[in-house]
PDB file of N, CA and C in Angstrom:
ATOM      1  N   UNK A   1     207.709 117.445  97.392  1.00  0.00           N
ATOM      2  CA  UNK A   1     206.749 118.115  98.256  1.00  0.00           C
ATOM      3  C   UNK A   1     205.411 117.369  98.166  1.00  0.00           C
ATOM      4  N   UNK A   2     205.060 117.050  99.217  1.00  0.00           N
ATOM      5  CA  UNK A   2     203.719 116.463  99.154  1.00  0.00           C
ATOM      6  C   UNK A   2     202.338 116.976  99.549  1.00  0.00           C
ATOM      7  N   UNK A   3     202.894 118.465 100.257  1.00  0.00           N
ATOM      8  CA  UNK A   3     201.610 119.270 100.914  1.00  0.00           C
ATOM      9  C   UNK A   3     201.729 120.589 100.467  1.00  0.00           C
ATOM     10  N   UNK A   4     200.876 121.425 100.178  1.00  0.00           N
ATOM     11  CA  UNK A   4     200.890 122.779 100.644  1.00  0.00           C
ATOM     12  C   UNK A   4     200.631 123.313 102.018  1.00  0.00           C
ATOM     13  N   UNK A   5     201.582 123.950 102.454  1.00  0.00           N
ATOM     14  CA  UNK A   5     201.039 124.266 103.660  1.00  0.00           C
ATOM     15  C   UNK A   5     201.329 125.520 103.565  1.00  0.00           C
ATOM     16  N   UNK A   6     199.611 126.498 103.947  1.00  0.00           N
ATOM     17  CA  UNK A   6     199.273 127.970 104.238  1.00  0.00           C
ATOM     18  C   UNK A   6     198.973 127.725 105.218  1.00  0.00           C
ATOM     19  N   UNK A   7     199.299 129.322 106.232  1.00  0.00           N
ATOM     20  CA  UNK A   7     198.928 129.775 107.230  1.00  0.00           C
ATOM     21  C   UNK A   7     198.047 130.889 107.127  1.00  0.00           C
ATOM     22  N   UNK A   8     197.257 130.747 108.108  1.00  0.00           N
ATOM     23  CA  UNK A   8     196.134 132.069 107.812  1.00  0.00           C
ATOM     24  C   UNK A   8     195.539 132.582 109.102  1.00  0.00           C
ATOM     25  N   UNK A   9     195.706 133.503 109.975  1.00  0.00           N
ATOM     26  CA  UNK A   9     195.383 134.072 111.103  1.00  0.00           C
ATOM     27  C   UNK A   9     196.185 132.665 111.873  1.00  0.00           C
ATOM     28  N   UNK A  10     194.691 132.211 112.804  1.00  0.00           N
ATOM     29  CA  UNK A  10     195.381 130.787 113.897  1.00  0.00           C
ATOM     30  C   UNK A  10     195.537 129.725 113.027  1.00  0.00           C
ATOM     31  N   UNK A  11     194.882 129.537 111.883  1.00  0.00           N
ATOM     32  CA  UNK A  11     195.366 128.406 111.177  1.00  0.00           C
ATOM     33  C   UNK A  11     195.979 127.778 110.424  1.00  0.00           C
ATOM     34  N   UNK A  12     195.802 127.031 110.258  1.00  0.00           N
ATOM     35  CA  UNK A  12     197.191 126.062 109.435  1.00  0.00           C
ATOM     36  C   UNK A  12     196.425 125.364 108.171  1.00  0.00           C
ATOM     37  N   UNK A  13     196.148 125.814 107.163  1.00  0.00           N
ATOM     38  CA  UNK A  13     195.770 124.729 106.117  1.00  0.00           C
ATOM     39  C   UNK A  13     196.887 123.875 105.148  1.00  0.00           C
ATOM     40  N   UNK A  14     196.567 122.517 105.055  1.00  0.00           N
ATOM     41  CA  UNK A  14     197.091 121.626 104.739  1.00  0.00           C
ATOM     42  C   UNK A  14     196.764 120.447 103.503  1.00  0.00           C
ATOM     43  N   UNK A  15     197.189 120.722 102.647  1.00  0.00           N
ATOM     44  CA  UNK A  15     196.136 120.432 100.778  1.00  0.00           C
ATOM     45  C   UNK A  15     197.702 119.491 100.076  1.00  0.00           C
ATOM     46  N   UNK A  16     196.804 118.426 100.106  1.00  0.00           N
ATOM     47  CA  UNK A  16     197.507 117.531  99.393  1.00  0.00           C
ATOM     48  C   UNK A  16     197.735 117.668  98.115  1.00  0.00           C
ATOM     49  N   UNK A  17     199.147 117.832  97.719  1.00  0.00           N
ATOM     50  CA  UNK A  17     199.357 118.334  96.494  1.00  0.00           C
ATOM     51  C   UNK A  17     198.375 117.516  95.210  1.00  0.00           C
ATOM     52  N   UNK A  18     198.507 116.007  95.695  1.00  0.00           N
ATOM     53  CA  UNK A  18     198.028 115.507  94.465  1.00  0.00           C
ATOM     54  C   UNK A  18     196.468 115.582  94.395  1.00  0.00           C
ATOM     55  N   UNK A  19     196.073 116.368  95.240  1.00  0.00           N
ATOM     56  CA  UNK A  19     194.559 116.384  95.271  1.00  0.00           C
ATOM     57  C   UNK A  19     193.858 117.854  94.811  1.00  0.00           C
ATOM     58  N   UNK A  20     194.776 118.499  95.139  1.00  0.00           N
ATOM     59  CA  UNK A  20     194.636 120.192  94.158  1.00  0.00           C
ATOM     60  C   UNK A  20     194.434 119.852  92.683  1.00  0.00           C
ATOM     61  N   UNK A  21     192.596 120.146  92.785  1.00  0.00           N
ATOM     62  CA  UNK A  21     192.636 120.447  90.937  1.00  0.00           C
ATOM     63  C   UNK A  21     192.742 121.702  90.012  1.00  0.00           C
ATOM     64  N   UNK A  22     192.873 123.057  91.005  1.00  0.00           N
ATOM     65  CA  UNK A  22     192.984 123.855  90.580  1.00  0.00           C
ATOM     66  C   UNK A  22     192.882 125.546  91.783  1.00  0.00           C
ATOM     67  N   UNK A  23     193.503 126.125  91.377  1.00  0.00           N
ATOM     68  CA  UNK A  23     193.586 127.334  92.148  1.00  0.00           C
ATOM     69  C   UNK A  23     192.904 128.587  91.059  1.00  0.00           C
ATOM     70  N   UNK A  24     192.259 129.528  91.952  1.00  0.00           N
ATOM     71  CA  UNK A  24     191.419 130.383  91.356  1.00  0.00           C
ATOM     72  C   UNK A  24     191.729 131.820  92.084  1.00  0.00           C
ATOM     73  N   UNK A  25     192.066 132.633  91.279  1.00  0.00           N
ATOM     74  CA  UNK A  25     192.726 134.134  91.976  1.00  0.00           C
ATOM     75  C   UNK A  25     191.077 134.585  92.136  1.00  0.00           C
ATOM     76  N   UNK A  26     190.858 135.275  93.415  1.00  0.00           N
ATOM     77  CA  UNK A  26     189.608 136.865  93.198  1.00  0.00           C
ATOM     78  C   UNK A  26     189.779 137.640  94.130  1.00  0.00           C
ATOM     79  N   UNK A  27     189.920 138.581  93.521  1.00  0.00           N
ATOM     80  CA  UNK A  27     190.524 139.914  94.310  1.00  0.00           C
ATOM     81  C   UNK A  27     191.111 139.737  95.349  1.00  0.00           C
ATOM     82  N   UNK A  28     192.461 139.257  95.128  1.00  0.00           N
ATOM     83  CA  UNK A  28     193.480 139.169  95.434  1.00  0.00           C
ATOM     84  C   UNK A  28     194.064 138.367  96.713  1.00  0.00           C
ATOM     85  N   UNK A  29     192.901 137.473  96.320  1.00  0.00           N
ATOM     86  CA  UNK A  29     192.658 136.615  97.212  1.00  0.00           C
ATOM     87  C   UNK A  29     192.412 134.901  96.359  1.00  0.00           C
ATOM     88  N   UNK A  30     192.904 133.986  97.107  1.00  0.00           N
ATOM     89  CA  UNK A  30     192.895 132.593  96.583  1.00  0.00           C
ATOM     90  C   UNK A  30     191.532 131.576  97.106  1.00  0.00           C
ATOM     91  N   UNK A  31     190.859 130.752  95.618  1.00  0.00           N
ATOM     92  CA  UNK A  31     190.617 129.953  96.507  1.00  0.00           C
ATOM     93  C   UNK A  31     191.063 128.212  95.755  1.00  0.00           C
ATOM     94  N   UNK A  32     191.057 127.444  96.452  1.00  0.00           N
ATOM     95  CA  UNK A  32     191.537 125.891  96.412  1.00  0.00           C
ATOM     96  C   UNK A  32     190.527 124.851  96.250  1.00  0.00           C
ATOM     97  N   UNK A  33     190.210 124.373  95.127  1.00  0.00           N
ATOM     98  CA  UNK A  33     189.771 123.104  95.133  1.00  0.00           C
ATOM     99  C   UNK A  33     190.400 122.237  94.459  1.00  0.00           C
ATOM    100  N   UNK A  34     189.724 121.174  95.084  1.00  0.00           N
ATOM    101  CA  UNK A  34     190.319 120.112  95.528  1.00  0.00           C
ATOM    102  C   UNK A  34     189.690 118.780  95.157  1.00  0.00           C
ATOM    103  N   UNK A  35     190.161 117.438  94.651  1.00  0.00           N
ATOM    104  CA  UNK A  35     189.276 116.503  93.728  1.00  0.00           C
ATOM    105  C   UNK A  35     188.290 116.038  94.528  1.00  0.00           C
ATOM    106  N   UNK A  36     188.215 116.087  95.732  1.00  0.00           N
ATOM    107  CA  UNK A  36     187.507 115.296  97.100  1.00  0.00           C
ATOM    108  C   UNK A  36     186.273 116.149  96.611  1.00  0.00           C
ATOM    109  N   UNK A  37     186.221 117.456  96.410  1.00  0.00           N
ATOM    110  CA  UNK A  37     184.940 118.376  96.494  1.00  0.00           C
ATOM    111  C   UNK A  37     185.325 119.501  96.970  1.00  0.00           C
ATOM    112  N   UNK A  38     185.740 119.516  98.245  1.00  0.00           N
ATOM    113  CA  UNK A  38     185.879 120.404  98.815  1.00  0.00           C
ATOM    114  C   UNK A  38     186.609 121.434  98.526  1.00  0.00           C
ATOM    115  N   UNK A  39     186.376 122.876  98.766  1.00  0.00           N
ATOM    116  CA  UNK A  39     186.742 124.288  98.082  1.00  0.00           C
ATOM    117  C   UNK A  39     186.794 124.786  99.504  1.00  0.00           C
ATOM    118  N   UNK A  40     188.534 125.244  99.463  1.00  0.00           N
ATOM    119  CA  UNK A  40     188.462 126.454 100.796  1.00  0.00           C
ATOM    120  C   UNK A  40     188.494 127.815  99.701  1.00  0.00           C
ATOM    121  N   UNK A  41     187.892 128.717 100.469  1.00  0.00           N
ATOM    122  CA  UNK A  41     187.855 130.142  99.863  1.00  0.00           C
ATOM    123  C   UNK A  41     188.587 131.126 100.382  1.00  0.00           C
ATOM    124  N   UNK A  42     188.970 131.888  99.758  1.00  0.00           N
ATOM    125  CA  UNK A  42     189.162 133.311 100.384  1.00  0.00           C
ATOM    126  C   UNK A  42     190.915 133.759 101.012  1.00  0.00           C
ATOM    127  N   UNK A  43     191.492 132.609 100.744  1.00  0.00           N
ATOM    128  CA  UNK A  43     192.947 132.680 101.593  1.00  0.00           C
ATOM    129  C   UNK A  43     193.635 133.444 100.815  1.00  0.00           C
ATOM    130  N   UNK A  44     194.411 134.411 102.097  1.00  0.00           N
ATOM    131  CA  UNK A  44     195.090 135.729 101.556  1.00  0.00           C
ATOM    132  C   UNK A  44     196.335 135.613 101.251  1.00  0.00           C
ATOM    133  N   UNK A  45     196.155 134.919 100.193  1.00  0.00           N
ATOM    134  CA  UNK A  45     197.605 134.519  99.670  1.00  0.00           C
ATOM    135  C   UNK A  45     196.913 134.902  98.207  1.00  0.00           C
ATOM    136  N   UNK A  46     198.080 135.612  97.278  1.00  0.00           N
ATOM    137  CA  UNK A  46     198.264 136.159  95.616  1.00  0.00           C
ATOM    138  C   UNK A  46     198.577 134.609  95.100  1.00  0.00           C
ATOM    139  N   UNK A  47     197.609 134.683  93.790  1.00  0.00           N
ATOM    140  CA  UNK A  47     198.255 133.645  93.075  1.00  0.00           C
ATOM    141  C   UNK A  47     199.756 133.731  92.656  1.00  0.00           C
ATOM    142  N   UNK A  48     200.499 134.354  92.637  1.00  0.00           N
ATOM    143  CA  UNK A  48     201.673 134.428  91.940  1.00  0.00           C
ATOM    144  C   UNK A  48     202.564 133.867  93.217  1.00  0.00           C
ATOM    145  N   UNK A  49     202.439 133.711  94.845  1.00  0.00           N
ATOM    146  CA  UNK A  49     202.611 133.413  95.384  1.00  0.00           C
ATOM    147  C   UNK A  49     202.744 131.354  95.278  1.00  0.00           C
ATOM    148  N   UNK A  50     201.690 130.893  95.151  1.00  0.00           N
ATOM    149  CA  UNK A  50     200.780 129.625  95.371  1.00  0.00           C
ATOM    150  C   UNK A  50     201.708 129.745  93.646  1.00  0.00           C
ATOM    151  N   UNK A  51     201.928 130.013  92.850  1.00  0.00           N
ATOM    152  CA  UNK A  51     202.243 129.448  91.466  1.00  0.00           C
ATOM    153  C   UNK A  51     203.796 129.638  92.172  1.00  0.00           C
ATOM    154  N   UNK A  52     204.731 130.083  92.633  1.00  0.00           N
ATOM    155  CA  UNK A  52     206.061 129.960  92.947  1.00  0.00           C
ATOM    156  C   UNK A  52     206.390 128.594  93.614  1.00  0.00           C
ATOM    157  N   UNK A  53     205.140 128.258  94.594  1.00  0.00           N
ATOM    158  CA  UNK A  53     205.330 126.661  95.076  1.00  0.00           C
ATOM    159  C   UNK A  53     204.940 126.000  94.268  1.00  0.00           C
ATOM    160  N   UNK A  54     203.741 126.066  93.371  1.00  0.00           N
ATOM    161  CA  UNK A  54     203.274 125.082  92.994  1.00  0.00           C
ATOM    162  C   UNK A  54     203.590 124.580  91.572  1.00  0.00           C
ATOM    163  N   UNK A  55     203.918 125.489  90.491  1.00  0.00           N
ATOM    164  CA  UNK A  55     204.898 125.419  89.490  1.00  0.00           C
ATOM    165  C   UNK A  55     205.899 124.409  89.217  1.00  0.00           C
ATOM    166  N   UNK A  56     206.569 124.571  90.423  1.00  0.00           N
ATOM    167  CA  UNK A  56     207.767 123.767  90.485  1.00  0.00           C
ATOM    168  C   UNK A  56     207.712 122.087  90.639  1.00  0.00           C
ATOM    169  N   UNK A  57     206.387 121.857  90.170  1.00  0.00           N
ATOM    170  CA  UNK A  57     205.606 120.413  90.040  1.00  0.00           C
ATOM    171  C   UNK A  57     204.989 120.462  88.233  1.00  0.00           C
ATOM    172  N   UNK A  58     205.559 119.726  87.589  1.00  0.00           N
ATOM    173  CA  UNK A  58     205.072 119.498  85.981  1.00  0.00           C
ATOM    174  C   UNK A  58     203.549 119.532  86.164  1.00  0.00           C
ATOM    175  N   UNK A  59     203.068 119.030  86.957  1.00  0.00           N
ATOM    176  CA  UNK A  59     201.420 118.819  86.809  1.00  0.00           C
ATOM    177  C   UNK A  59     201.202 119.856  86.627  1.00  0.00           C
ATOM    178  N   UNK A  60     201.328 121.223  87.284  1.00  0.00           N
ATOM    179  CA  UNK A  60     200.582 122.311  87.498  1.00  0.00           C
ATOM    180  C   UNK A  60     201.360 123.315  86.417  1.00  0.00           C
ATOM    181  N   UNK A  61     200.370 124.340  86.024  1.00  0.00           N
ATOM    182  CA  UNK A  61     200.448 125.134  84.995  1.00  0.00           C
ATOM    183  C   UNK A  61     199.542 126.118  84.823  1.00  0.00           C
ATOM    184  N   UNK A  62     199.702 127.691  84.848  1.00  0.00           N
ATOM    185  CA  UNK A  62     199.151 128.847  85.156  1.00  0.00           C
ATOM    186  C   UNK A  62     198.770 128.941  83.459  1.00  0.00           C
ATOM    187  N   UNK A  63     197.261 128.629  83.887  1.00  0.00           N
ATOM    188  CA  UNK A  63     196.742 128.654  81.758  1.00  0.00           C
ATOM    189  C   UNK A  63     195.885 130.278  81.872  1.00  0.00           C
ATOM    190  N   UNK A  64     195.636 130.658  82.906  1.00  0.00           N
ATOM    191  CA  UNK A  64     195.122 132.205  82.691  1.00  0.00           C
ATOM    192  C   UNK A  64     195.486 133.389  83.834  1.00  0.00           C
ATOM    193  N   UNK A  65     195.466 133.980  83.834  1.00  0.00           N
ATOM    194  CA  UNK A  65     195.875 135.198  84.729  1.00  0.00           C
ATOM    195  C   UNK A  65     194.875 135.117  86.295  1.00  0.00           C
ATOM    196  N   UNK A  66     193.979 134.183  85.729  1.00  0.00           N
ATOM    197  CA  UNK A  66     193.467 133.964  87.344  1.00  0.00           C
ATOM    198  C   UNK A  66     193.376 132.123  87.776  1.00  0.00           C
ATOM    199  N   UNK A  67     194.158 131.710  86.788  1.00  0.00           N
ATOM    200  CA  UNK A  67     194.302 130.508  87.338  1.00  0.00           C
ATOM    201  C   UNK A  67     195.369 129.282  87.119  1.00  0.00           C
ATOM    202  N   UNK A  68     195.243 128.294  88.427  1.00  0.00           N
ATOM    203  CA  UNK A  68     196.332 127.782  87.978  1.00  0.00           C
ATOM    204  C   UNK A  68     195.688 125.731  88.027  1.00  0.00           C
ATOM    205  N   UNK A  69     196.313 125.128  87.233  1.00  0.00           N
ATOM    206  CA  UNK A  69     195.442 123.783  87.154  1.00  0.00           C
ATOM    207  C   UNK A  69     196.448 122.775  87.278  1.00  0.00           C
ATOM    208  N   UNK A  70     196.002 122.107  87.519  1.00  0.00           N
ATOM    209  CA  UNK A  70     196.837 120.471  87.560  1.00  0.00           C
ATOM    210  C   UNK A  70     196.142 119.683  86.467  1.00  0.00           C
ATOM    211  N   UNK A  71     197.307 119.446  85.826  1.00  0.00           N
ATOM    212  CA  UNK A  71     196.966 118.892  84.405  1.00  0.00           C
ATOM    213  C   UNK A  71     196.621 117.485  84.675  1.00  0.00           C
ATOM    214  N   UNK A  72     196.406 116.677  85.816  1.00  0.00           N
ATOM    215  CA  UNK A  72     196.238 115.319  86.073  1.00  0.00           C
ATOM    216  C   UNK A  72     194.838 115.761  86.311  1.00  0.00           C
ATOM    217  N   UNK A  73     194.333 116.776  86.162  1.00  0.00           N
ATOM    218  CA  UNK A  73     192.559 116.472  86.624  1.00  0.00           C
ATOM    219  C   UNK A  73     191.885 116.729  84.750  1.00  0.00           C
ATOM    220  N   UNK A  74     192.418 117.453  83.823  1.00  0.00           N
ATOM    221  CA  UNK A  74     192.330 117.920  82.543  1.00  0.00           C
ATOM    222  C   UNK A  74     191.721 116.199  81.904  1.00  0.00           C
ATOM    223  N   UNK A  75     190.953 116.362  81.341  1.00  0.00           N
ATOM    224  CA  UNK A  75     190.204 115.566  80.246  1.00  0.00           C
ATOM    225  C   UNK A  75     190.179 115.915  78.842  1.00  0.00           C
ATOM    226  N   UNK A  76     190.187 116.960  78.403  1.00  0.00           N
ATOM    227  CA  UNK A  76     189.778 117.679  77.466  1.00  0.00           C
ATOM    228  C   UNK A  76     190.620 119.304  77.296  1.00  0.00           C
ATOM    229  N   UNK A  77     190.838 119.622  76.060  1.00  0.00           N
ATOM    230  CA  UNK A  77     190.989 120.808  75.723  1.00  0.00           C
ATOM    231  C   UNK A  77     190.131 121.302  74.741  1.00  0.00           C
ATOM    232  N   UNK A  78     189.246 122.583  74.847  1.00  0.00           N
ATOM    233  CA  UNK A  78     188.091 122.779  73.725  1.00  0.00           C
ATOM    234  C   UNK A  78     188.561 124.404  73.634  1.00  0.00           C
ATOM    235  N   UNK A  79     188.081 124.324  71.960  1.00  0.00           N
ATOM    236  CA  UNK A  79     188.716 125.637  71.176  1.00  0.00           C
ATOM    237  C   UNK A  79     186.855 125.475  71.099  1.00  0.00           C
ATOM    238  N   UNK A  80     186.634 127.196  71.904  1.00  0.00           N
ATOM    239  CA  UNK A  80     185.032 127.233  71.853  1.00  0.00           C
ATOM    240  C   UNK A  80     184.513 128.224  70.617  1.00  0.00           C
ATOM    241  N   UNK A  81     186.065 129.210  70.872  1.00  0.00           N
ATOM    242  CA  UNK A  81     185.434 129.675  69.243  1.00  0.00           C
ATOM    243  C   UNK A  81     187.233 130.520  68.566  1.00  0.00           C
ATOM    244  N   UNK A  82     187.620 131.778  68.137  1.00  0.00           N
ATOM    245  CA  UNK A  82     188.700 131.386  67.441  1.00  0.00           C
ATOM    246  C   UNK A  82     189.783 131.846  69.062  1.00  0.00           C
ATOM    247  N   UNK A  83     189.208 132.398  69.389  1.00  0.00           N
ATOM    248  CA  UNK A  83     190.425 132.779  70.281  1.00  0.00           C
ATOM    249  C   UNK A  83     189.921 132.334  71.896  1.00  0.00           C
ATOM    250  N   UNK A  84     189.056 131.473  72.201  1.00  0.00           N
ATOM    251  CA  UNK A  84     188.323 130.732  73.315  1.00  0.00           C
ATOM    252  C   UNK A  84     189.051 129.378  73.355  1.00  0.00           C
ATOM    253  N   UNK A  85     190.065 128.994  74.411  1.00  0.00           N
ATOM    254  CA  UNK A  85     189.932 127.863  74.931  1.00  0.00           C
ATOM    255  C   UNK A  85     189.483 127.199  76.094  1.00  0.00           C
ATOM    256  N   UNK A  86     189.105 126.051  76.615  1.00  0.00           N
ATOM    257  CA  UNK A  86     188.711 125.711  78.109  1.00  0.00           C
ATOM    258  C   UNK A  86     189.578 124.459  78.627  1.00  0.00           C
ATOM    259  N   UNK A  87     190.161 124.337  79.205  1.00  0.00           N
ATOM    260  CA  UNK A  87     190.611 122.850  80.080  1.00  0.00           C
ATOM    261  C   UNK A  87     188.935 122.470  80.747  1.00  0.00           C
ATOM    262  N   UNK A  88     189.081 121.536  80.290  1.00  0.00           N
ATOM    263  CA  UNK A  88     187.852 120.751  80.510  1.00  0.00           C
ATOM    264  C   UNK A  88     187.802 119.440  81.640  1.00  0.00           C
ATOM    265  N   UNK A  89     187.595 119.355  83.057  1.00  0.00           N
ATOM    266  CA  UNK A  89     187.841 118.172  83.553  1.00  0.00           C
ATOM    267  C   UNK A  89     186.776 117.697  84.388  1.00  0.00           C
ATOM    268  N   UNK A  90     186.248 116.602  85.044  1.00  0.00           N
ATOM    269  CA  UNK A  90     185.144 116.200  85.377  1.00  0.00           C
ATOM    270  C   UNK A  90     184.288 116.793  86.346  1.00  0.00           C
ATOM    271  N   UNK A  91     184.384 117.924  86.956  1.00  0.00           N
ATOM    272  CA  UNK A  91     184.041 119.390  87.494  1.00  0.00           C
ATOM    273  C   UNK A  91     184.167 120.388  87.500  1.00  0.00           C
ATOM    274  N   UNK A  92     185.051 120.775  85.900  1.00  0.00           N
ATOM    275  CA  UNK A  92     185.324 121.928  85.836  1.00  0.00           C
ATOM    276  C   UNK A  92     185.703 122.244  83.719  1.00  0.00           C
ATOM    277  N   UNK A  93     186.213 123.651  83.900  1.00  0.00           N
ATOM    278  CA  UNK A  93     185.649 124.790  82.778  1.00  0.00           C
ATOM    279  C   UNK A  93     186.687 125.803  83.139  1.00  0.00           C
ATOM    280  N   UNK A  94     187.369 125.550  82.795  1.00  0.00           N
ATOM    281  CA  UNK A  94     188.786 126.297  82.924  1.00  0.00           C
ATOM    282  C   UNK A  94     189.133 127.594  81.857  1.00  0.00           C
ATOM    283  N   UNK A  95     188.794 128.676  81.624  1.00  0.00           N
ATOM    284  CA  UNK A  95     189.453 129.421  80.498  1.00  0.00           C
ATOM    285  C   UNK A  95     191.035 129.263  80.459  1.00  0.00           C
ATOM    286  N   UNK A  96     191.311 129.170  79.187  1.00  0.00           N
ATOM    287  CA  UNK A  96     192.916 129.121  78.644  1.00  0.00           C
ATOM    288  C   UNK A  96     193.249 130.469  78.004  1.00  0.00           C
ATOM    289  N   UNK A  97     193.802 131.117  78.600  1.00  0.00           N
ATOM    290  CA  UNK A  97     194.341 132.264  77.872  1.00  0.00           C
ATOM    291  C   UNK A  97     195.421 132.492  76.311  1.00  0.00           C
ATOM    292  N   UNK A  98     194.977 133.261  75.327  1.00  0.00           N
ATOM    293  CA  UNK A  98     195.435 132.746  74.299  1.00  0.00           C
ATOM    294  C   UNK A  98     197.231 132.768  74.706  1.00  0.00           C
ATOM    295  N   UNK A  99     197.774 133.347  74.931  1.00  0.00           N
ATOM    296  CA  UNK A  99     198.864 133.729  75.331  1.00  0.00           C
ATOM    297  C   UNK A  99     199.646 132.424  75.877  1.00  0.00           C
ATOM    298  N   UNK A 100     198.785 131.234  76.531  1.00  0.00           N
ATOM    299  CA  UNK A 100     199.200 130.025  77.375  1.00  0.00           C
ATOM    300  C   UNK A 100     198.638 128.868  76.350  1.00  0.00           C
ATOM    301  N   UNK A 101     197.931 129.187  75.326  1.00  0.00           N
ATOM    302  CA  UNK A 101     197.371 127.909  74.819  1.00  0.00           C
ATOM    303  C   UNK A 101     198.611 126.897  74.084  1.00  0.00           C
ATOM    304  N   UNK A 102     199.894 127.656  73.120  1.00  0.00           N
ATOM    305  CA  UNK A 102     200.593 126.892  72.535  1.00  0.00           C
ATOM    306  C   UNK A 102     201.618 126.686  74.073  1.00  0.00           C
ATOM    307  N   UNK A 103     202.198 127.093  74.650  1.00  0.00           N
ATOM    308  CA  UNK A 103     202.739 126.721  75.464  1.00  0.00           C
ATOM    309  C   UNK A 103     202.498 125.344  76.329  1.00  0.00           C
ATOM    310  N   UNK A 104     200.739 125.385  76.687  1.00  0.00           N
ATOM    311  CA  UNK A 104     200.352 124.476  76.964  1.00  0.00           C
ATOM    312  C   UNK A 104     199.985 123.298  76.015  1.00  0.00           C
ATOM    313  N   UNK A 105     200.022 123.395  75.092  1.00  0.00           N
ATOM    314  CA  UNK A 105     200.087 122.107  73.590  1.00  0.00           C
ATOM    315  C   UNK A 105     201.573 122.063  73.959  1.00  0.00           C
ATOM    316  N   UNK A 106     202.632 123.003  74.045  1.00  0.00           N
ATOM    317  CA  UNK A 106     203.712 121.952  73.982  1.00  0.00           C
ATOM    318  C   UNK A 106     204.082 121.076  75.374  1.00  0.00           C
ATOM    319  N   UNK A 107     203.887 121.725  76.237  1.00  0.00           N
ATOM    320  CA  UNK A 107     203.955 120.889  77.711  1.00  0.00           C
ATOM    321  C   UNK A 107     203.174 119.853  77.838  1.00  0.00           C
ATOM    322  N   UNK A 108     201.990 119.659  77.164  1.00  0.00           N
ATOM    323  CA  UNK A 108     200.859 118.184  77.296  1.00  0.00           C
ATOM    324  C   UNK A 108     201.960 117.189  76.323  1.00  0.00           C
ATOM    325  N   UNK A 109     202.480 117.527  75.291  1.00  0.00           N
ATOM    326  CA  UNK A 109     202.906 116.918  74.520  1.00  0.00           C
ATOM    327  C   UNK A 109     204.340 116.123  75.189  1.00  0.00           C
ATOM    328  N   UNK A 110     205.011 116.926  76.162  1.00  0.00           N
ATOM    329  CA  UNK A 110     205.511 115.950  77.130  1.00  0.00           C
ATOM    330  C   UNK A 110     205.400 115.381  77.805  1.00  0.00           C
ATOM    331  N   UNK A 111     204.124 115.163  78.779  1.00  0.00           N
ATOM    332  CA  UNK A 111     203.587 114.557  79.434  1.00  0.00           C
ATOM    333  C   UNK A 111     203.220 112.933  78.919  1.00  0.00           C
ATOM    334  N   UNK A 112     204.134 111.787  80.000  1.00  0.00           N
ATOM    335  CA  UNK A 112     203.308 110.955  80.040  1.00  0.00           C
ATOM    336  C   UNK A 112     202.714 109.930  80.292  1.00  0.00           C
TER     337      UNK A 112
END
């Protein structure tokens, strides 16, 4: 798969998989950015939706209950204090939920 493609009222949005650095749930609603810069907001699509397509790609990985990341944008993992982690990447501050942190140590550890 090389695109996501959502529909939303008349339109058609179209997000290059390898360019998604991360998806962000808020109230119950999605938004998409993207390494270019650009952030669409607001599309009425559930993350649990957008993680059924997007999952099914090793890059990507749901590290908190409101988000989901592509581990090709990740630089860094920081333990901020005992139960605080962040994916850290060159525009972003990711919380890691404790629940996803060893999971995600073992999946980086295949990556490579």
């Amino acid at each position: 798969m090389e695109n996501l493609i959502l529909k939303e009222n008349t339109k058609i949005h179209i997000f290059p998989i390898g360019e998604i650095m991360f998806v962000e749930a808020i109230e119950g609603k999605v938004n998409i950015s993207l390494s270019s810069g650009t952030k669409v907001d607001y599309l009425k699509y559930t993350l649990k939706t957008i993680e059924e397509i997007l999952c099914k790609d090793d890059s990507f990985f749901k590290v908190h209950r409101s988000f989901i990341l592509n581990m090709k944008y990740v630089r860094r993992i920081e333990k901020y204090s005992e139960a605080s982690y962040y994916a850290i990447g060159n525009s972003f501050e990711i919380p890691i939920s404790r629940k996803c942190v060893k999971k995600l140590v073992t999946t980086l550890g295949d990556i490579k």
